[in-house]
PDB file of N, CA and C in Angstrom:
ATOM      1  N   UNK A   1    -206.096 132.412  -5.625  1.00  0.00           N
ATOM      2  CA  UNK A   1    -205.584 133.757  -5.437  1.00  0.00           C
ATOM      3  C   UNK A   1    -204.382 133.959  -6.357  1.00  0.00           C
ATOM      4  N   UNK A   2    -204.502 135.045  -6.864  1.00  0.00           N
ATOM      5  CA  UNK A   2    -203.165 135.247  -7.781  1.00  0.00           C
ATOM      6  C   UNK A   2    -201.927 135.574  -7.084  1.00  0.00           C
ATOM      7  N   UNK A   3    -201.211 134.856  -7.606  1.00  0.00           N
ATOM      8  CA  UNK A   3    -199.365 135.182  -6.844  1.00  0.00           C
ATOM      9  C   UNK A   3    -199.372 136.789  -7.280  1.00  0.00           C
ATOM     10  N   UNK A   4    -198.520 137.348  -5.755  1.00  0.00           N
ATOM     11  CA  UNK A   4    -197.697 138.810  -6.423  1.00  0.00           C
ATOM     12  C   UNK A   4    -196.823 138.772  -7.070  1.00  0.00           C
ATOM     13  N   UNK A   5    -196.308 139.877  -7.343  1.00  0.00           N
ATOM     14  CA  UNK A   5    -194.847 139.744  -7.843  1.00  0.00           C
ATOM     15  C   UNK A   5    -194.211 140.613  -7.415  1.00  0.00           C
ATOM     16  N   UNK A   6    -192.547 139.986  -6.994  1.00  0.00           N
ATOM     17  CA  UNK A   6    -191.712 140.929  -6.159  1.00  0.00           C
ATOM     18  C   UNK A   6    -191.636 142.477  -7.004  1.00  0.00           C
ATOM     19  N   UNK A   7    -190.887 143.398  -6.611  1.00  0.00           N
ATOM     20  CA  UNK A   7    -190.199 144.762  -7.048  1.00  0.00           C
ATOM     21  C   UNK A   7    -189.047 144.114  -8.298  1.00  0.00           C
ATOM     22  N   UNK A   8    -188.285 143.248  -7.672  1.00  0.00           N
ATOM     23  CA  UNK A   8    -187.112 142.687  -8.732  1.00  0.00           C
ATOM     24  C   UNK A   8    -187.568 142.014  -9.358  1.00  0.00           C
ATOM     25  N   UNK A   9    -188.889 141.130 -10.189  1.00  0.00           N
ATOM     26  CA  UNK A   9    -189.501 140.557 -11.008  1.00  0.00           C
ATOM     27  C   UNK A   9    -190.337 141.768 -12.158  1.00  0.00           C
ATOM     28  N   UNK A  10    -190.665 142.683 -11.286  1.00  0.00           N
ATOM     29  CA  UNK A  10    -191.078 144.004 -12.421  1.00  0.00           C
ATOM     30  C   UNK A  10    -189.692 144.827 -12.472  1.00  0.00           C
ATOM     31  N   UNK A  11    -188.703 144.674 -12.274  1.00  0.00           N
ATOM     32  CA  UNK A  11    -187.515 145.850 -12.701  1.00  0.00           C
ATOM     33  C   UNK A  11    -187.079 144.787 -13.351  1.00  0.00           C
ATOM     34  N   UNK A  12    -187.121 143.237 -12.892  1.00  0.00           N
ATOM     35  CA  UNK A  12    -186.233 142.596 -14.451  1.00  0.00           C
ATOM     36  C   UNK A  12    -186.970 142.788 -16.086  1.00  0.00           C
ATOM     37  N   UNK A  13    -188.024 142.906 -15.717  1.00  0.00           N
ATOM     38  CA  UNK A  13    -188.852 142.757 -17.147  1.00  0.00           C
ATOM     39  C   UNK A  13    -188.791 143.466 -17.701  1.00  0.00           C
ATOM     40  N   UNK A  14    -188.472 143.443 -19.316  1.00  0.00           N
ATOM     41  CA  UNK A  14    -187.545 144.843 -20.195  1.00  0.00           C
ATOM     42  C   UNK A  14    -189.432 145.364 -20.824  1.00  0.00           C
ATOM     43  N   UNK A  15    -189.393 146.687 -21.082  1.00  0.00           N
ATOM     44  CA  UNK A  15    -190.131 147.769 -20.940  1.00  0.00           C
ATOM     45  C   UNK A  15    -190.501 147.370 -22.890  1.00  0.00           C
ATOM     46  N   UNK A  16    -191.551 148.058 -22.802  1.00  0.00           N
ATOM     47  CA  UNK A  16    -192.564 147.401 -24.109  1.00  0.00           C
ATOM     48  C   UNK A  16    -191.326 148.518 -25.418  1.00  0.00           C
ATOM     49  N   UNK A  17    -190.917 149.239 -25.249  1.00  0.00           N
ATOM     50  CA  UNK A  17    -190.249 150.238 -25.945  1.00  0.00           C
ATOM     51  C   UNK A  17    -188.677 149.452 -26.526  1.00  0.00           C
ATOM     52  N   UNK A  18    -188.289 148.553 -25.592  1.00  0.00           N
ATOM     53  CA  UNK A  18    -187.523 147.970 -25.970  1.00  0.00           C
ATOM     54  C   UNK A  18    -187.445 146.648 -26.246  1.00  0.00           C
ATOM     55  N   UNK A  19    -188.773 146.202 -26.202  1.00  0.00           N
ATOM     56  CA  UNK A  19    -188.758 144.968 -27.172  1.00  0.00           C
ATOM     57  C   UNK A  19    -189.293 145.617 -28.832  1.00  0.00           C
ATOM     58  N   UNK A  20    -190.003 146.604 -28.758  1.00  0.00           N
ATOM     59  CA  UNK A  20    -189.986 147.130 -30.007  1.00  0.00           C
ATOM     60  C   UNK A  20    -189.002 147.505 -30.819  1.00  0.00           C
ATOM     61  N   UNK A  21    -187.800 147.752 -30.476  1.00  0.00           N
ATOM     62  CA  UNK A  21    -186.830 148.562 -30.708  1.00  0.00           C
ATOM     63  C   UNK A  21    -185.893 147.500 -30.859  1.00  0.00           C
ATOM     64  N   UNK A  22    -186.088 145.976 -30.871  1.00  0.00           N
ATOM     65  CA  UNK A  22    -184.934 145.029 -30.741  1.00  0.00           C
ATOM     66  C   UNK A  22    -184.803 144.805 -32.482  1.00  0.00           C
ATOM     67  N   UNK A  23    -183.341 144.354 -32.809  1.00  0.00           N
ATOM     68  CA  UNK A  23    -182.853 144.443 -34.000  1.00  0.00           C
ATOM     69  C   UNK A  23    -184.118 143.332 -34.976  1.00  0.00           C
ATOM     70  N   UNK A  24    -184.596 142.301 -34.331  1.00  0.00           N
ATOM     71  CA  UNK A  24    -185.106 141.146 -35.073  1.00  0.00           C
ATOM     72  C   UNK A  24    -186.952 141.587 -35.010  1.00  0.00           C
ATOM     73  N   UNK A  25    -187.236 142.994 -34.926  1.00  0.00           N
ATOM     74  CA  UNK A  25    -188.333 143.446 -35.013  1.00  0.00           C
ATOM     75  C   UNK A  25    -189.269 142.915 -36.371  1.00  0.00           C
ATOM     76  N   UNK A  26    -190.399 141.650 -35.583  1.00  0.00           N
ATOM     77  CA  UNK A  26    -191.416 141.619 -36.682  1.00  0.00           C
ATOM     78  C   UNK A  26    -192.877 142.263 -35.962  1.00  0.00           C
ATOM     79  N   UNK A  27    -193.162 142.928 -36.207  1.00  0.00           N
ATOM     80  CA  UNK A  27    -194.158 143.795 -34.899  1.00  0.00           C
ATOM     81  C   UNK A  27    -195.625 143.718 -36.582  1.00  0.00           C
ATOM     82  N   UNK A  28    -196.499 143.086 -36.377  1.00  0.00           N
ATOM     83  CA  UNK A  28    -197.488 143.510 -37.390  1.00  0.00           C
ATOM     84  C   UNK A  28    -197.621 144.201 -38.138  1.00  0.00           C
ATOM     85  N   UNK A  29    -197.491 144.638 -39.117  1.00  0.00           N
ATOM     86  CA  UNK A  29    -197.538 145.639 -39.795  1.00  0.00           C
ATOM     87  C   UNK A  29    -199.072 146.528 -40.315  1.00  0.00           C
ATOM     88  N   UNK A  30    -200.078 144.757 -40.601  1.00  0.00           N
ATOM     89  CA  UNK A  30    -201.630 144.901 -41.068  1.00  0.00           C
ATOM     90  C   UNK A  30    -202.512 144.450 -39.834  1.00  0.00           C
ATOM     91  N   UNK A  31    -203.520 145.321 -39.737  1.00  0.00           N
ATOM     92  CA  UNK A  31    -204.881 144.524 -38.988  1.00  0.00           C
ATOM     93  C   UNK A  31    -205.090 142.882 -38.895  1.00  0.00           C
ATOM     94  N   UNK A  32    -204.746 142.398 -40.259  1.00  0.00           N
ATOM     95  CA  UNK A  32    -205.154 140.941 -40.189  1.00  0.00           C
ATOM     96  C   UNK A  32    -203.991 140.283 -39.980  1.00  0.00           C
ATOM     97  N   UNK A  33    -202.325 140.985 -39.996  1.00  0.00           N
ATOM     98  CA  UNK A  33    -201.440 140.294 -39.296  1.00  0.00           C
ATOM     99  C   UNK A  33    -201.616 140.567 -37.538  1.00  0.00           C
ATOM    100  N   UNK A  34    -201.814 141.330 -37.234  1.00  0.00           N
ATOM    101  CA  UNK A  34    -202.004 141.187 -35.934  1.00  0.00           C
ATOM    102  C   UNK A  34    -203.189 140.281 -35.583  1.00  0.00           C
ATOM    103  N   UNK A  35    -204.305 140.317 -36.108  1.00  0.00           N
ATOM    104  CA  UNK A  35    -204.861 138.949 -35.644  1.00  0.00           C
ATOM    105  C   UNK A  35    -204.566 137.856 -35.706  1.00  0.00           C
ATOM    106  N   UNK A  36    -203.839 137.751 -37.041  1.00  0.00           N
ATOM    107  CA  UNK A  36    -203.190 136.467 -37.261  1.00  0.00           C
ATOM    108  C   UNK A  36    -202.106 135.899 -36.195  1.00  0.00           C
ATOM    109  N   UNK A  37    -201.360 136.770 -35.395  1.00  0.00           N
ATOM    110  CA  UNK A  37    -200.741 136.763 -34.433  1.00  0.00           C
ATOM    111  C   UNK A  37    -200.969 136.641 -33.258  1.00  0.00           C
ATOM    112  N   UNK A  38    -202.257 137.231 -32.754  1.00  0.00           N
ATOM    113  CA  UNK A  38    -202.859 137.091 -31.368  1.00  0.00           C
ATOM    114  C   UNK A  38    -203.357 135.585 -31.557  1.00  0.00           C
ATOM    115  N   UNK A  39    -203.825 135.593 -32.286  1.00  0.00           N
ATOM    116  CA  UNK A  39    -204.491 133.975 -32.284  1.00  0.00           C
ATOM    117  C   UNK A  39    -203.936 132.548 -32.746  1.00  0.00           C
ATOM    118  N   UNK A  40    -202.479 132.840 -33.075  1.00  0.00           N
ATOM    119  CA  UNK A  40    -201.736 131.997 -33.173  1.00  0.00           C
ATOM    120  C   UNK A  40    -200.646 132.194 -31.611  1.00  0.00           C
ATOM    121  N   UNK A  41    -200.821 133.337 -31.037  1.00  0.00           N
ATOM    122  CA  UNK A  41    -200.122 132.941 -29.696  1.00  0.00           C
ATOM    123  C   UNK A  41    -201.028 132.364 -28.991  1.00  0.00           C
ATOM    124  N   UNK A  42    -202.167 132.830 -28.540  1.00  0.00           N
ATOM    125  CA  UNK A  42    -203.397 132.590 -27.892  1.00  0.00           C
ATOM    126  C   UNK A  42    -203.775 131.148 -27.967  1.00  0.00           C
ATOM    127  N   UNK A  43    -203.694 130.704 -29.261  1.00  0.00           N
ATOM    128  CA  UNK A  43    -203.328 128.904 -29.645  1.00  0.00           C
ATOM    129  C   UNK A  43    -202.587 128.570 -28.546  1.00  0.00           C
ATOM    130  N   UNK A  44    -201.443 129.168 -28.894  1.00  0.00           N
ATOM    131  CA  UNK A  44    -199.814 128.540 -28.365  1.00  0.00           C
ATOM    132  C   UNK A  44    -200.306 128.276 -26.936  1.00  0.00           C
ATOM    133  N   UNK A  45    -200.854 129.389 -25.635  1.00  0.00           N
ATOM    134  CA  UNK A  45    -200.904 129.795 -24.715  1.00  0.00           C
ATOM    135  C   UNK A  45    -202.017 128.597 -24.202  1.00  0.00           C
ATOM    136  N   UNK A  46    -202.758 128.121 -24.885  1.00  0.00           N
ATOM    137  CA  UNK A  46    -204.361 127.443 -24.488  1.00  0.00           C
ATOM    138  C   UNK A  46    -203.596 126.511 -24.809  1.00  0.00           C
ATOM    139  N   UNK A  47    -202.943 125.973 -25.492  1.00  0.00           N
ATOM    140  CA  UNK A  47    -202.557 124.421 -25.829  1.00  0.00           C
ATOM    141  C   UNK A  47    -201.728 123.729 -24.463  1.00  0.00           C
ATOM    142  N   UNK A  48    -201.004 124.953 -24.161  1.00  0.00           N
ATOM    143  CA  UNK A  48    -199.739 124.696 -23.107  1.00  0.00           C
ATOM    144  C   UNK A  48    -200.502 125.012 -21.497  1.00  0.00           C
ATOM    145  N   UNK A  49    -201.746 125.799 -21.145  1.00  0.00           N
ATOM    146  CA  UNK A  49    -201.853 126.235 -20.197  1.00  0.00           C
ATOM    147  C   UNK A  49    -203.743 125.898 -20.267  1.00  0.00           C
ATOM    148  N   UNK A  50    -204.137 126.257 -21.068  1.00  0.00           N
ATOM    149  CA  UNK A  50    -205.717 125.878 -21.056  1.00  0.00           C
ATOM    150  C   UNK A  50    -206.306 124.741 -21.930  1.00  0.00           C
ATOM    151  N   UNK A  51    -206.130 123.446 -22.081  1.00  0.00           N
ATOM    152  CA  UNK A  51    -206.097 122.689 -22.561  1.00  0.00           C
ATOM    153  C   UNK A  51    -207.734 122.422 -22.932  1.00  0.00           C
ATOM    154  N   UNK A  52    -208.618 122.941 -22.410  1.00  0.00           N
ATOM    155  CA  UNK A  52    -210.030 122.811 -22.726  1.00  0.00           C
ATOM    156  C   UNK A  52    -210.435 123.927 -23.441  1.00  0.00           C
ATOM    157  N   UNK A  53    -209.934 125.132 -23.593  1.00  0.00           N
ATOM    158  CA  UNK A  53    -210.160 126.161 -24.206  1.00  0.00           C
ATOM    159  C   UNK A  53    -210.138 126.143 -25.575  1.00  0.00           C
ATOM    160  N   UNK A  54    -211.181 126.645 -26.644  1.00  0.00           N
ATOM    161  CA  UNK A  54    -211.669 126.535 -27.406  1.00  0.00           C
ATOM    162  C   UNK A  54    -211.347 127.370 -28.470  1.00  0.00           C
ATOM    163  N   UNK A  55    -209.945 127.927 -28.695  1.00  0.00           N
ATOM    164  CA  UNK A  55    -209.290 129.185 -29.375  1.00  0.00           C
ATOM    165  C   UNK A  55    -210.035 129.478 -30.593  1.00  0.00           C
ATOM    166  N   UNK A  56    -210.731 128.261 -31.661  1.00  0.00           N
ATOM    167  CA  UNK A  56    -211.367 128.604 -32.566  1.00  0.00           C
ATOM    168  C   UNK A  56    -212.882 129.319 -32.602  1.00  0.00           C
ATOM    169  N   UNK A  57    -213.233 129.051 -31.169  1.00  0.00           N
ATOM    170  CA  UNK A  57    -214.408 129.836 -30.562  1.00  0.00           C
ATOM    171  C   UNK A  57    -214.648 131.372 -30.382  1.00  0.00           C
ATOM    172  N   UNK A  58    -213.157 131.776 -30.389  1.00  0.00           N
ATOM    173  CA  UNK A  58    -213.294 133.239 -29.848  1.00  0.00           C
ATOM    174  C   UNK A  58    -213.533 134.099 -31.114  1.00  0.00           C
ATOM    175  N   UNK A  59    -214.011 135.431 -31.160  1.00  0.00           N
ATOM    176  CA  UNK A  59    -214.118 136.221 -32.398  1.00  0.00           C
ATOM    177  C   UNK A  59    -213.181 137.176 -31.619  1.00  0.00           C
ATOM    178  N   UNK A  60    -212.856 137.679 -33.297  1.00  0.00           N
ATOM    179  CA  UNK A  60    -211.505 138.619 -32.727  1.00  0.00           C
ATOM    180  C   UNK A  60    -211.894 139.575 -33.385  1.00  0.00           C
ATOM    181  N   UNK A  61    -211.277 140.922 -33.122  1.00  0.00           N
ATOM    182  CA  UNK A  61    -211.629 142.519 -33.762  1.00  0.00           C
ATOM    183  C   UNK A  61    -210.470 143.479 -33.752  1.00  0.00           C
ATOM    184  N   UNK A  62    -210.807 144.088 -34.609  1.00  0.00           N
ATOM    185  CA  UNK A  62    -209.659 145.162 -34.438  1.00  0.00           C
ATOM    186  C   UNK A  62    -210.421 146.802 -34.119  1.00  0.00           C
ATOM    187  N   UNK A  63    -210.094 147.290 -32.855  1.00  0.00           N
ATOM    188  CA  UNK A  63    -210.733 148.782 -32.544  1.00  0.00           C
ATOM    189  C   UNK A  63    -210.004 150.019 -33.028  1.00  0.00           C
ATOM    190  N   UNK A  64    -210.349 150.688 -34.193  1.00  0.00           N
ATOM    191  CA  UNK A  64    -209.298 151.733 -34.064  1.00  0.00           C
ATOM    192  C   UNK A  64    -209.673 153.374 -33.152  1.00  0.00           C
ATOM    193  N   UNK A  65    -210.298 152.856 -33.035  1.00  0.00           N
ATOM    194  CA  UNK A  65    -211.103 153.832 -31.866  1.00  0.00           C
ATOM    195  C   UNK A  65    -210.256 153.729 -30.156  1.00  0.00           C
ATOM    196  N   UNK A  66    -210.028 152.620 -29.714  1.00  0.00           N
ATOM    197  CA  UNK A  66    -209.150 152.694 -28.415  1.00  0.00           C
ATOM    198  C   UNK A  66    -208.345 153.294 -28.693  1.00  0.00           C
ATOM    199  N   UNK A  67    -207.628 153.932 -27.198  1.00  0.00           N
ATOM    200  CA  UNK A  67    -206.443 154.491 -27.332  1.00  0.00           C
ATOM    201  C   UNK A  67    -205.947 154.575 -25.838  1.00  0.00           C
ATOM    202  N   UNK A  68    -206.645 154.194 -25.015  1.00  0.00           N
ATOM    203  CA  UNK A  68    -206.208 153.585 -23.555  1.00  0.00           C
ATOM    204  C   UNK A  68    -205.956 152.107 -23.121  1.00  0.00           C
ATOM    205  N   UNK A  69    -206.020 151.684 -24.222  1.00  0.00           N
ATOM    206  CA  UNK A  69    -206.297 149.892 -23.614  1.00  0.00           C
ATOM    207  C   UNK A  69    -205.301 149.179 -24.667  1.00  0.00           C
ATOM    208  N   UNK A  70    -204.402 148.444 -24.876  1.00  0.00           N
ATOM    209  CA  UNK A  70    -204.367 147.375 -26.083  1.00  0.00           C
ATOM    210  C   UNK A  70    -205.051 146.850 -26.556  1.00  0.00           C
ATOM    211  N   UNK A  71    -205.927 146.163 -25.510  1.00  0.00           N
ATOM    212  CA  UNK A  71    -207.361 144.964 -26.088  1.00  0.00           C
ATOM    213  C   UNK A  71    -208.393 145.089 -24.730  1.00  0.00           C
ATOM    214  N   UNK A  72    -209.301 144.221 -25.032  1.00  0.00           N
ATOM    215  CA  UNK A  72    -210.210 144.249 -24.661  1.00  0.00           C
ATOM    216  C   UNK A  72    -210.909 142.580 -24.506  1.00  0.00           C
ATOM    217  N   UNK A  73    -211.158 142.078 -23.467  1.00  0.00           N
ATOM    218  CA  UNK A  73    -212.097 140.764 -23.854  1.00  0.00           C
ATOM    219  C   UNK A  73    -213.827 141.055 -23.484  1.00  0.00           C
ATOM    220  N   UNK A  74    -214.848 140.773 -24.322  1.00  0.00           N
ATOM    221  CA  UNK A  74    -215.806 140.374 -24.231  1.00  0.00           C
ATOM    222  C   UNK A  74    -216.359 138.896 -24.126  1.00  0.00           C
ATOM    223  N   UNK A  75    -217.306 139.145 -23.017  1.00  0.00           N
ATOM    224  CA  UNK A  75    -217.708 137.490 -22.604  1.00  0.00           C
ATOM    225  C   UNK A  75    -219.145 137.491 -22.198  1.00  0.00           C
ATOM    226  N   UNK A  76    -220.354 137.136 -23.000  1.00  0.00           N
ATOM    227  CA  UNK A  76    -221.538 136.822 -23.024  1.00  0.00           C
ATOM    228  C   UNK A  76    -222.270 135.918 -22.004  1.00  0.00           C
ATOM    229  N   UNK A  77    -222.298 135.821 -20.856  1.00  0.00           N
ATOM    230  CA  UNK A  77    -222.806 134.833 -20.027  1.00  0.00           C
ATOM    231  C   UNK A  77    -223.984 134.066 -20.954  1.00  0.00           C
ATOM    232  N   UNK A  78    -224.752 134.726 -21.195  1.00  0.00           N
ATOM    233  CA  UNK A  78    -226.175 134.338 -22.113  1.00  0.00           C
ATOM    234  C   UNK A  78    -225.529 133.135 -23.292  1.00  0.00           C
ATOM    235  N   UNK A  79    -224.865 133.614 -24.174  1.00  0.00           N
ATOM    236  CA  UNK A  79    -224.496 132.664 -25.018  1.00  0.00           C
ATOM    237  C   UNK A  79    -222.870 132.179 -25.133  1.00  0.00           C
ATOM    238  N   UNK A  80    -222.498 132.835 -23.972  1.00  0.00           N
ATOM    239  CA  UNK A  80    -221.148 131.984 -23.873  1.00  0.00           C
ATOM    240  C   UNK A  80    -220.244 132.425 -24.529  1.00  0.00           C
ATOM    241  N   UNK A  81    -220.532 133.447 -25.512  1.00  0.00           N
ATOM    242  CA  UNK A  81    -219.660 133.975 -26.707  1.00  0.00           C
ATOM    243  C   UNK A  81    -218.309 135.262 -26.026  1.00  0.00           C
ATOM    244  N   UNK A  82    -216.966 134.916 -26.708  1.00  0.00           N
ATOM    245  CA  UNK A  82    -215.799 135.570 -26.005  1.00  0.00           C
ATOM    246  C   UNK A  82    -215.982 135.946 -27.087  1.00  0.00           C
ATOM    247  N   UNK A  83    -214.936 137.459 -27.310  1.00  0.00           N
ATOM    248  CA  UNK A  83    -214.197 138.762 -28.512  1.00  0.00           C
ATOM    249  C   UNK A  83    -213.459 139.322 -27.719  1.00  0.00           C
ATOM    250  N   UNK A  84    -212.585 139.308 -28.853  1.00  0.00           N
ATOM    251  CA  UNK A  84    -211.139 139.618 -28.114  1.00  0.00           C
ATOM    252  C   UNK A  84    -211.278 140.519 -29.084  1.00  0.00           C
ATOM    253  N   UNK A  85    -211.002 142.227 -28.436  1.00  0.00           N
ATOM    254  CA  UNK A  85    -210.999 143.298 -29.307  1.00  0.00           C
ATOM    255  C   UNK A  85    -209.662 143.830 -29.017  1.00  0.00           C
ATOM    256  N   UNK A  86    -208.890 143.841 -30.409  1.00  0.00           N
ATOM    257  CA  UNK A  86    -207.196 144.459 -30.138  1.00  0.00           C
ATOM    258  C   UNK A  86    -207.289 145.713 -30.404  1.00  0.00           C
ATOM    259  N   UNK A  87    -206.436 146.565 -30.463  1.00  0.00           N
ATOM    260  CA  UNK A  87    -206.102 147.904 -30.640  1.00  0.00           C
ATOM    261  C   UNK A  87    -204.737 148.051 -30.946  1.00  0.00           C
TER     262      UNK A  87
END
């Protein structure tokens, strides 16, 4: 079961507007830097937390068509295949 989280664990957490807005802003600039980025955190994240996970497995995309979502994961039961679609 997933833990909640208190009221004072979402009012500590600073708001997506102001981590954008912080002086040491490297925020992607290209499509293939942002992939290059999701999948070098996504590394980071599977190395430290999913240790069987297969980061070179996943296909990644860029949607410029969303505009409600950041990303998106796709997951194939049939062939097992994940895509991670960013926006």
């Amino acid at each position: 079961m997933a833990r909640q989280l208190t009221i004072s664990e979402i009012t500590d957490q600073r708001p997506l507007t102001e981590s954008a807005n912080a002086a040491t802003d490297d925020t992607p600039e290209t499509p293939t830097a942002l992939l290059d980025r999701a999948q070098q955190h996504a590394t980071n994240v599977a190395t430290e937390h999913f240790p069987d996970l297969l980061v070179e497995a996943i296909d990644w995309e860029i949607s410029h068509r969303a505009q409600r979502q950041a990303g998106i994961t796709k997951y194939d039961p049939t062939t097992e295949a994940i895509t991670i679609t960013l926006t």
